[in-house]
PDB file of N, CA and C in Angstrom:
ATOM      1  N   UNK A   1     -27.384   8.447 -96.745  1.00  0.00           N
ATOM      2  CA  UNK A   1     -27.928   9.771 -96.955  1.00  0.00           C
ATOM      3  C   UNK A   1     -29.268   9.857 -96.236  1.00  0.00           C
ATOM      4  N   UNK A   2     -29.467  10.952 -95.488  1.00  0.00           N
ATOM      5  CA  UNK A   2     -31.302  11.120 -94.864  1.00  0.00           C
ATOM      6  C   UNK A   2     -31.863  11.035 -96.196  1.00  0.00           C
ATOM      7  N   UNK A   3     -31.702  11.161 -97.242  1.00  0.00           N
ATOM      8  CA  UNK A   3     -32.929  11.318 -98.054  1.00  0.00           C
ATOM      9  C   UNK A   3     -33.550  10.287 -98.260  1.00  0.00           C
ATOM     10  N   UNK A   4     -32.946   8.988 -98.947  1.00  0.00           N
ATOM     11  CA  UNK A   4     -32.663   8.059 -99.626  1.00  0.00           C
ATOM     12  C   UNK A   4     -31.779   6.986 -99.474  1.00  0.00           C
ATOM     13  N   UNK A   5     -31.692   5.766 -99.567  1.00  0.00           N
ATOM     14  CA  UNK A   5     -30.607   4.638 -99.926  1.00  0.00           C
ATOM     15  C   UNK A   5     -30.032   5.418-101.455  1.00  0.00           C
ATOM     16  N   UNK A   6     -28.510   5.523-100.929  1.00  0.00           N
ATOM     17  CA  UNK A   6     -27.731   5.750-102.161  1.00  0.00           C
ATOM     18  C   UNK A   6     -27.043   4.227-103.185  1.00  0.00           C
ATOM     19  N   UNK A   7     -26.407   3.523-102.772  1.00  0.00           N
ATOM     20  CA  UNK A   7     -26.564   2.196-103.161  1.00  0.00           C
ATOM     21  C   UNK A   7     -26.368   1.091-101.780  1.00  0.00           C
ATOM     22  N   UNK A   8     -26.762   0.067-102.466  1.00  0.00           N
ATOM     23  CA  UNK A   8     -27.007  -1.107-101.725  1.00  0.00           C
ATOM     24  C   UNK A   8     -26.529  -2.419-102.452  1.00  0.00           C
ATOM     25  N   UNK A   9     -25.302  -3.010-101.933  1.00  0.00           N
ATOM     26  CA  UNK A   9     -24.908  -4.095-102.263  1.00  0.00           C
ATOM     27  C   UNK A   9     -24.602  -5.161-101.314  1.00  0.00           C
ATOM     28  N   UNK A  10     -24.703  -6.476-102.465  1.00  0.00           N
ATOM     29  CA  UNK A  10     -25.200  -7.592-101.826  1.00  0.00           C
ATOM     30  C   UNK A  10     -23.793  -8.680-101.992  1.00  0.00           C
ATOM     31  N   UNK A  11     -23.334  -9.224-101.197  1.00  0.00           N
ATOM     32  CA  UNK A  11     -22.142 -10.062-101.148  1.00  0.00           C
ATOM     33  C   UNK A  11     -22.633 -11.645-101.361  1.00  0.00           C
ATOM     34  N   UNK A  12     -22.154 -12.715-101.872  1.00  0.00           N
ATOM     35  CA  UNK A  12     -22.855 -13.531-102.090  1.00  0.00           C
ATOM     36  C   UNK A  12     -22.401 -14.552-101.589  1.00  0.00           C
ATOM     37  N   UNK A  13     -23.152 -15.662-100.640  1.00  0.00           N
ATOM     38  CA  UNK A  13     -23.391 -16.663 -99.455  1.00  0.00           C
ATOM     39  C   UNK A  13     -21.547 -17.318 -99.745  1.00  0.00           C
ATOM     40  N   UNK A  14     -21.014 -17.602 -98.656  1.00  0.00           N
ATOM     41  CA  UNK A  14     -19.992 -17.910 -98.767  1.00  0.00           C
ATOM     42  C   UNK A  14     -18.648 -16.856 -99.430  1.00  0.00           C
ATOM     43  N   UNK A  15     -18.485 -16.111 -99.565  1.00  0.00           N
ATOM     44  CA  UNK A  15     -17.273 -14.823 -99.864  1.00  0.00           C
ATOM     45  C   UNK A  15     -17.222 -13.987 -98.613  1.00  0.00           C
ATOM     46  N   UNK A  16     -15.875 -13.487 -98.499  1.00  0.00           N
ATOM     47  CA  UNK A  16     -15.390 -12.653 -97.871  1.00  0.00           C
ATOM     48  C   UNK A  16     -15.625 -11.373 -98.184  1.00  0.00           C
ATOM     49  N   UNK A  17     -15.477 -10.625 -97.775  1.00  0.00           N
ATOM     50  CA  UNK A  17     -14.918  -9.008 -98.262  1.00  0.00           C
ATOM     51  C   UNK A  17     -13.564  -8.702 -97.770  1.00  0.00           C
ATOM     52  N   UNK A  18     -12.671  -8.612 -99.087  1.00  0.00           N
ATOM     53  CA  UNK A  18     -11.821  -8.700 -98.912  1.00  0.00           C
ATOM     54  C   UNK A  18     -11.009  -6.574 -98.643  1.00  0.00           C
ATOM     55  N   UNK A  19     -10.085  -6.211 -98.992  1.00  0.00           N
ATOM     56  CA  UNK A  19      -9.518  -4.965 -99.090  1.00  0.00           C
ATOM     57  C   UNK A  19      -9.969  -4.529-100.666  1.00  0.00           C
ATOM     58  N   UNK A  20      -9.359  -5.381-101.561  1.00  0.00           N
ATOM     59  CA  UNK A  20      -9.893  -5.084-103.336  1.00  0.00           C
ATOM     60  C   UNK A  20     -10.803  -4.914-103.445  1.00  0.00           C
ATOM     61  N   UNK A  21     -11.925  -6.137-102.463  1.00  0.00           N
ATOM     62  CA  UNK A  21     -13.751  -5.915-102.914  1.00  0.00           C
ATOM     63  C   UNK A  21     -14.076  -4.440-102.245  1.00  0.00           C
ATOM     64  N   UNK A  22     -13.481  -4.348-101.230  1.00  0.00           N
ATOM     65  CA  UNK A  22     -14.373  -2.887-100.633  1.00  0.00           C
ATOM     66  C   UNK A  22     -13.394  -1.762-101.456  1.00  0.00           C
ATOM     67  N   UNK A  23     -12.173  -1.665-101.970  1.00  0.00           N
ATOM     68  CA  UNK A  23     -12.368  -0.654-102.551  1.00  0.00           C
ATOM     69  C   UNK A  23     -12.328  -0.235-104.106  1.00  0.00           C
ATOM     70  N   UNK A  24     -12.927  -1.706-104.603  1.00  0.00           N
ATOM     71  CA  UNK A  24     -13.867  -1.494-105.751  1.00  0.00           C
ATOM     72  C   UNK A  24     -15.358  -1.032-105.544  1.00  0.00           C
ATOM     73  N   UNK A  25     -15.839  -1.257-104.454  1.00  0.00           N
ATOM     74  CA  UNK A  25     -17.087  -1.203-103.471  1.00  0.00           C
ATOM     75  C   UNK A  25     -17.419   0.436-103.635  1.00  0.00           C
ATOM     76  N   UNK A  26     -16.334   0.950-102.938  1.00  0.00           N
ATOM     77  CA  UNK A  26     -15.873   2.519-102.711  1.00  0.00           C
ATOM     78  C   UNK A  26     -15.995   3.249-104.084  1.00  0.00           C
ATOM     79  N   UNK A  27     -15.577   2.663-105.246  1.00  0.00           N
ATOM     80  CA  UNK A  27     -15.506   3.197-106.223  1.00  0.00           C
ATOM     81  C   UNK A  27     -16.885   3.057-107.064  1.00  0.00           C
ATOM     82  N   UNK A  28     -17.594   2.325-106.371  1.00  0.00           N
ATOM     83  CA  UNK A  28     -18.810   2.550-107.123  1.00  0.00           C
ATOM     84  C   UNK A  28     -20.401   3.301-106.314  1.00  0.00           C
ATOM     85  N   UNK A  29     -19.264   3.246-105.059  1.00  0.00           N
ATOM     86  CA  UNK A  29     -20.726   4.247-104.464  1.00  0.00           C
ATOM     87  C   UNK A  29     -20.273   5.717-105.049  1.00  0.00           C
ATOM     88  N   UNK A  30     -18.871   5.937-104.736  1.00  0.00           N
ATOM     89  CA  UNK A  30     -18.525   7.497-105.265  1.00  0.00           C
ATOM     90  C   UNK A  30     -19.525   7.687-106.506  1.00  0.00           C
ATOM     91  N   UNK A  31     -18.980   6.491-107.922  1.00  0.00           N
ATOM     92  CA  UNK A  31     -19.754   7.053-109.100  1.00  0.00           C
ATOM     93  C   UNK A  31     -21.259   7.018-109.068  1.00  0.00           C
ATOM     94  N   UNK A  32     -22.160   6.543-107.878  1.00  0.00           N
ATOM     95  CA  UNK A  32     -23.099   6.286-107.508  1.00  0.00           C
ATOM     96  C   UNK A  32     -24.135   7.699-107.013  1.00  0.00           C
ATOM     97  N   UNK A  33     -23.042   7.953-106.148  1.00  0.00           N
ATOM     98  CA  UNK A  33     -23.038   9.287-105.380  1.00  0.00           C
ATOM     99  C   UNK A  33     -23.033  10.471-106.828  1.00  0.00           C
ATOM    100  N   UNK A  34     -22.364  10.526-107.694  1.00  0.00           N
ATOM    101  CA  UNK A  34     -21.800  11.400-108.598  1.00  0.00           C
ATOM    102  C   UNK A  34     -23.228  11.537-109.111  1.00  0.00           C
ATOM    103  N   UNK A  35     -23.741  10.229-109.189  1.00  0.00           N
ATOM    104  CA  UNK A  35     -24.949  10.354-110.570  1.00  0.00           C
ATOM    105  C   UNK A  35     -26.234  10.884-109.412  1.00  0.00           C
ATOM    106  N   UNK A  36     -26.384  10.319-108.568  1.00  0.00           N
ATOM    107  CA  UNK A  36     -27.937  10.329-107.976  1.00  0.00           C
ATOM    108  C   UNK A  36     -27.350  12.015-107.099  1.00  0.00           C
ATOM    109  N   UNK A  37     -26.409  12.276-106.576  1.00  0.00           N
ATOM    110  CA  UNK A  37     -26.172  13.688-105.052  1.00  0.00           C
ATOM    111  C   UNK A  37     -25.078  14.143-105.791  1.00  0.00           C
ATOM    112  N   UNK A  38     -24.942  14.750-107.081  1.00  0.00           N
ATOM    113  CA  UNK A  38     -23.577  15.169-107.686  1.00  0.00           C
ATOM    114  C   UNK A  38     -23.098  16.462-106.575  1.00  0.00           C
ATOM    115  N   UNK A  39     -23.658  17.203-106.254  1.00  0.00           N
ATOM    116  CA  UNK A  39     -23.369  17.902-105.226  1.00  0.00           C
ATOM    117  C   UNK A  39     -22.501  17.620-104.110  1.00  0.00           C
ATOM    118  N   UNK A  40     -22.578  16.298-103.436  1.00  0.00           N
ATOM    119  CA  UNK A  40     -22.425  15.853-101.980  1.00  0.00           C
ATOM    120  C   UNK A  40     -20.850  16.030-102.213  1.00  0.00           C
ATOM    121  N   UNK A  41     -20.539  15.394-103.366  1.00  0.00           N
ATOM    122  CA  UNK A  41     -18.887  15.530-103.428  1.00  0.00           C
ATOM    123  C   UNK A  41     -17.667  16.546-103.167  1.00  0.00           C
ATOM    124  N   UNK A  42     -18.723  17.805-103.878  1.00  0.00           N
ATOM    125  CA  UNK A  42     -17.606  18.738-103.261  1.00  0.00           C
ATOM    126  C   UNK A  42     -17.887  19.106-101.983  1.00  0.00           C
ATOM    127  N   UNK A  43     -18.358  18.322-100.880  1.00  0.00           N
ATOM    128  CA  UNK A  43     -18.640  18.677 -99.705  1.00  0.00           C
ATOM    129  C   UNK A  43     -17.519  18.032 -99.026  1.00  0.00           C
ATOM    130  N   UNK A  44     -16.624  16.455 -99.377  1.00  0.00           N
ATOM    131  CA  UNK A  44     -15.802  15.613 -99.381  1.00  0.00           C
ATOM    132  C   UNK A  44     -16.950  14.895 -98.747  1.00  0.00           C
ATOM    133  N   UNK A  45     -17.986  13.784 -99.038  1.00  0.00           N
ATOM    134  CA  UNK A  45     -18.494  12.981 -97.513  1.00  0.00           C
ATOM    135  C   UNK A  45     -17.394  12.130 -96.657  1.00  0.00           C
ATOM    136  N   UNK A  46     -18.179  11.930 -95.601  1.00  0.00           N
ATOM    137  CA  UNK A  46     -17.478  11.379 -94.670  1.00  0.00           C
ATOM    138  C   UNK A  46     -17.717   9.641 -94.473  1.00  0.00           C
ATOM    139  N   UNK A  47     -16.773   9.333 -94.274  1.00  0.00           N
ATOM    140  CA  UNK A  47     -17.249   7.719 -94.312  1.00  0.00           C
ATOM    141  C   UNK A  47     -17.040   6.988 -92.899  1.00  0.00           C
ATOM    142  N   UNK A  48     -17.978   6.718 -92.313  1.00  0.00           N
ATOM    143  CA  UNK A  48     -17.824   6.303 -90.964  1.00  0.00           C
ATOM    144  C   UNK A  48     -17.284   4.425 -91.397  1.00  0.00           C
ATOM    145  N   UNK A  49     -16.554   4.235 -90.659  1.00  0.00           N
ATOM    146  CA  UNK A  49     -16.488   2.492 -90.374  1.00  0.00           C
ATOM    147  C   UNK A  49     -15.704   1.830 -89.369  1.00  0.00           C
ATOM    148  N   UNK A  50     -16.125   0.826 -89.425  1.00  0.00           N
ATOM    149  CA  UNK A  50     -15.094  -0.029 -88.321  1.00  0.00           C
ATOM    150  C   UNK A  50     -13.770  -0.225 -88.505  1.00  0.00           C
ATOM    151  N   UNK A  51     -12.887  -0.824 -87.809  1.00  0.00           N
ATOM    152  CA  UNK A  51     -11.809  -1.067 -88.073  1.00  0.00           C
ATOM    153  C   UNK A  51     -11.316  -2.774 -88.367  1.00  0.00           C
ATOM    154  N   UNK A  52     -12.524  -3.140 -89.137  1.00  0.00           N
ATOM    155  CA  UNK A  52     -12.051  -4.402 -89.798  1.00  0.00           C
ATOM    156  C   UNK A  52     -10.754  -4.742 -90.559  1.00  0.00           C
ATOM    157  N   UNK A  53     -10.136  -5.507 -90.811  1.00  0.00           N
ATOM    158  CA  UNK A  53      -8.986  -5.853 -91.834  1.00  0.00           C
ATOM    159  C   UNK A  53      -9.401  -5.427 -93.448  1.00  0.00           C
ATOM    160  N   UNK A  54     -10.571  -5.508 -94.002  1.00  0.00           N
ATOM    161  CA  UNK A  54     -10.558  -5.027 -95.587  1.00  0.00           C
ATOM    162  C   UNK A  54     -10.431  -3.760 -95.476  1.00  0.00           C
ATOM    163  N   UNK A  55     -11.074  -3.212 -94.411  1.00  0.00           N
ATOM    164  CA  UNK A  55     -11.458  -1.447 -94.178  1.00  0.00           C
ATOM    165  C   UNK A  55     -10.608  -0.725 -94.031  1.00  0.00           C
ATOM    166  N   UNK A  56      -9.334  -1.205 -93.187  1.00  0.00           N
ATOM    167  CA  UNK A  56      -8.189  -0.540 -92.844  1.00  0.00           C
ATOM    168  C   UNK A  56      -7.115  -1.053 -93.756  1.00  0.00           C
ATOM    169  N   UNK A  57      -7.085  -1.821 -95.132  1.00  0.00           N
ATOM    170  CA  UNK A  57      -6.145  -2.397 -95.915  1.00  0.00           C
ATOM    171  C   UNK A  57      -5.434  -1.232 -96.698  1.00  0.00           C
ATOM    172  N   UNK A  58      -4.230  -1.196 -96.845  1.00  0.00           N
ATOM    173  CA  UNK A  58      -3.617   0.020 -97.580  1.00  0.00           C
ATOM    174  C   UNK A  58      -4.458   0.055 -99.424  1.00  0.00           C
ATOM    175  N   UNK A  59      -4.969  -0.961 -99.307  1.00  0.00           N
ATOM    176  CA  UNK A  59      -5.595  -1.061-100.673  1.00  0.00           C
ATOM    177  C   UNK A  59      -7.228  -0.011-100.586  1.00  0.00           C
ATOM    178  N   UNK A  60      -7.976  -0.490 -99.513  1.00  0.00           N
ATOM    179  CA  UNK A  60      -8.700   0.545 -99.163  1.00  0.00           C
ATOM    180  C   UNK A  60      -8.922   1.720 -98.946  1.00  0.00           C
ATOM    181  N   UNK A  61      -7.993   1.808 -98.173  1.00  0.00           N
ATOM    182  CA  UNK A  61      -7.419   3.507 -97.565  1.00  0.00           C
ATOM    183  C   UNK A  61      -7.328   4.210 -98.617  1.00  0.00           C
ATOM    184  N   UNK A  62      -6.191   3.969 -99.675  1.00  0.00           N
ATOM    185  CA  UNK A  62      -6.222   4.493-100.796  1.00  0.00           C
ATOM    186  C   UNK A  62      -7.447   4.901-101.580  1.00  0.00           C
ATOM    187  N   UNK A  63      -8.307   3.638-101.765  1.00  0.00           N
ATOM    188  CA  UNK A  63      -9.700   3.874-102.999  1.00  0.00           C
ATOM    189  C   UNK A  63     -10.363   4.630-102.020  1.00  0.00           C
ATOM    190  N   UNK A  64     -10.587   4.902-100.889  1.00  0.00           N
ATOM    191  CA  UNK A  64     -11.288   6.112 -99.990  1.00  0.00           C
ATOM    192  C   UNK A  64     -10.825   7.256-100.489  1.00  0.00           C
ATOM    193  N   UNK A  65      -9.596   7.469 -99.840  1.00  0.00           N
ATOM    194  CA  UNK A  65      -8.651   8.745-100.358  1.00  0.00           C
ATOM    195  C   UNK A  65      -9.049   9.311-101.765  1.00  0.00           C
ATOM    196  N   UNK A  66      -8.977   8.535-102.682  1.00  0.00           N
ATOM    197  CA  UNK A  66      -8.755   8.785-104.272  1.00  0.00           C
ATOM    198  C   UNK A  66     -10.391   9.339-104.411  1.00  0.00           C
ATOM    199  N   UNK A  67     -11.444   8.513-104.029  1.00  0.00           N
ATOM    200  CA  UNK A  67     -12.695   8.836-104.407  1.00  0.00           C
ATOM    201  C   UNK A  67     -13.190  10.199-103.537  1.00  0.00           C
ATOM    202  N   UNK A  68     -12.297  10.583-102.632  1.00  0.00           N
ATOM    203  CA  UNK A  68     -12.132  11.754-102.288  1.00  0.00           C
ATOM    204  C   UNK A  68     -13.394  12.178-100.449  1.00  0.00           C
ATOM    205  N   UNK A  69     -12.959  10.715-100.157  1.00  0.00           N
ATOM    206  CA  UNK A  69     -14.008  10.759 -98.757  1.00  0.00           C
ATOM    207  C   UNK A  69     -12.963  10.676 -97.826  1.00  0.00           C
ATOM    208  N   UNK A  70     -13.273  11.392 -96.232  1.00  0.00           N
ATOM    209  CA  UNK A  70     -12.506  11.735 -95.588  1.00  0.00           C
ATOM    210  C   UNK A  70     -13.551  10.490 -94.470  1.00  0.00           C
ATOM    211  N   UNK A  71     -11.955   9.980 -94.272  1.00  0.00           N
ATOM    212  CA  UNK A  71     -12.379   9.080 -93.376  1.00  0.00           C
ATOM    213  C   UNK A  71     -12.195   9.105 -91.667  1.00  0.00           C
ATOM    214  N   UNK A  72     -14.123   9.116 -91.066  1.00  0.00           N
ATOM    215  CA  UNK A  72     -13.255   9.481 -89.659  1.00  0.00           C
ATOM    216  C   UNK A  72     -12.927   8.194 -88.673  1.00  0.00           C
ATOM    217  N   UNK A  73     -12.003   8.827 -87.422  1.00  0.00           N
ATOM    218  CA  UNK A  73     -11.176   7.956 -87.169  1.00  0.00           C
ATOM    219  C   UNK A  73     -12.375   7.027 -86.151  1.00  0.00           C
ATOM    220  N   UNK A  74     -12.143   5.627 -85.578  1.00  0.00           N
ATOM    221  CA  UNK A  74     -12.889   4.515 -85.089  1.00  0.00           C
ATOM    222  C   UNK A  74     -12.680   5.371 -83.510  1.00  0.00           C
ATOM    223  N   UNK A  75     -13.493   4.888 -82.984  1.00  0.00           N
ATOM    224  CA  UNK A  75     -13.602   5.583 -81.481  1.00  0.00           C
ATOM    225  C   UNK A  75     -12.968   4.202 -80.985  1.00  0.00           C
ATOM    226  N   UNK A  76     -12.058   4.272 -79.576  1.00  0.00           N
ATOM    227  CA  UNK A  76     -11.634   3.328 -79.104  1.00  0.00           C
ATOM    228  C   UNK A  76     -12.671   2.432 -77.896  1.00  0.00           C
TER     229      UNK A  76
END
């Protein structure tokens, strides 16, 4: 967000990020987002990212979808 850090999380020395971690990840910036920019939501935000393996996991895609962010596509 320009205003502010909305959340900030920390992965710990040795773990992966897996598809589950990021879209449990997802699900807590949404409720994150809800409490601090309740507004931003019905705007849908947009979620920029790479096209890593957790990011693009059908497990991900989904917790994006559901938390209701429109995801844009990776530039080639």
């Amino acid at each position: 967000d320009c205003r502010d850090v909305i959340y900030l999380d920390y992965l710990e020395k040795g773990y992966t990020i897996t598809g589950a971690y990021y879209a449990k990840l997802l699900e807590n910036v949404r409720a994150t987002i809800k409490e601090k920019r309740c507004g931003l939501l019905g705007w849908g935000p947009l979620l920029q990212q790479d096209n890593t393996p957790a990011y693009t996991s059908h497990v991900a895609v989904a917790s994006a979808r559901k938390c209701g962010f429109k995801i844009l596509p990776y530039p080639p």
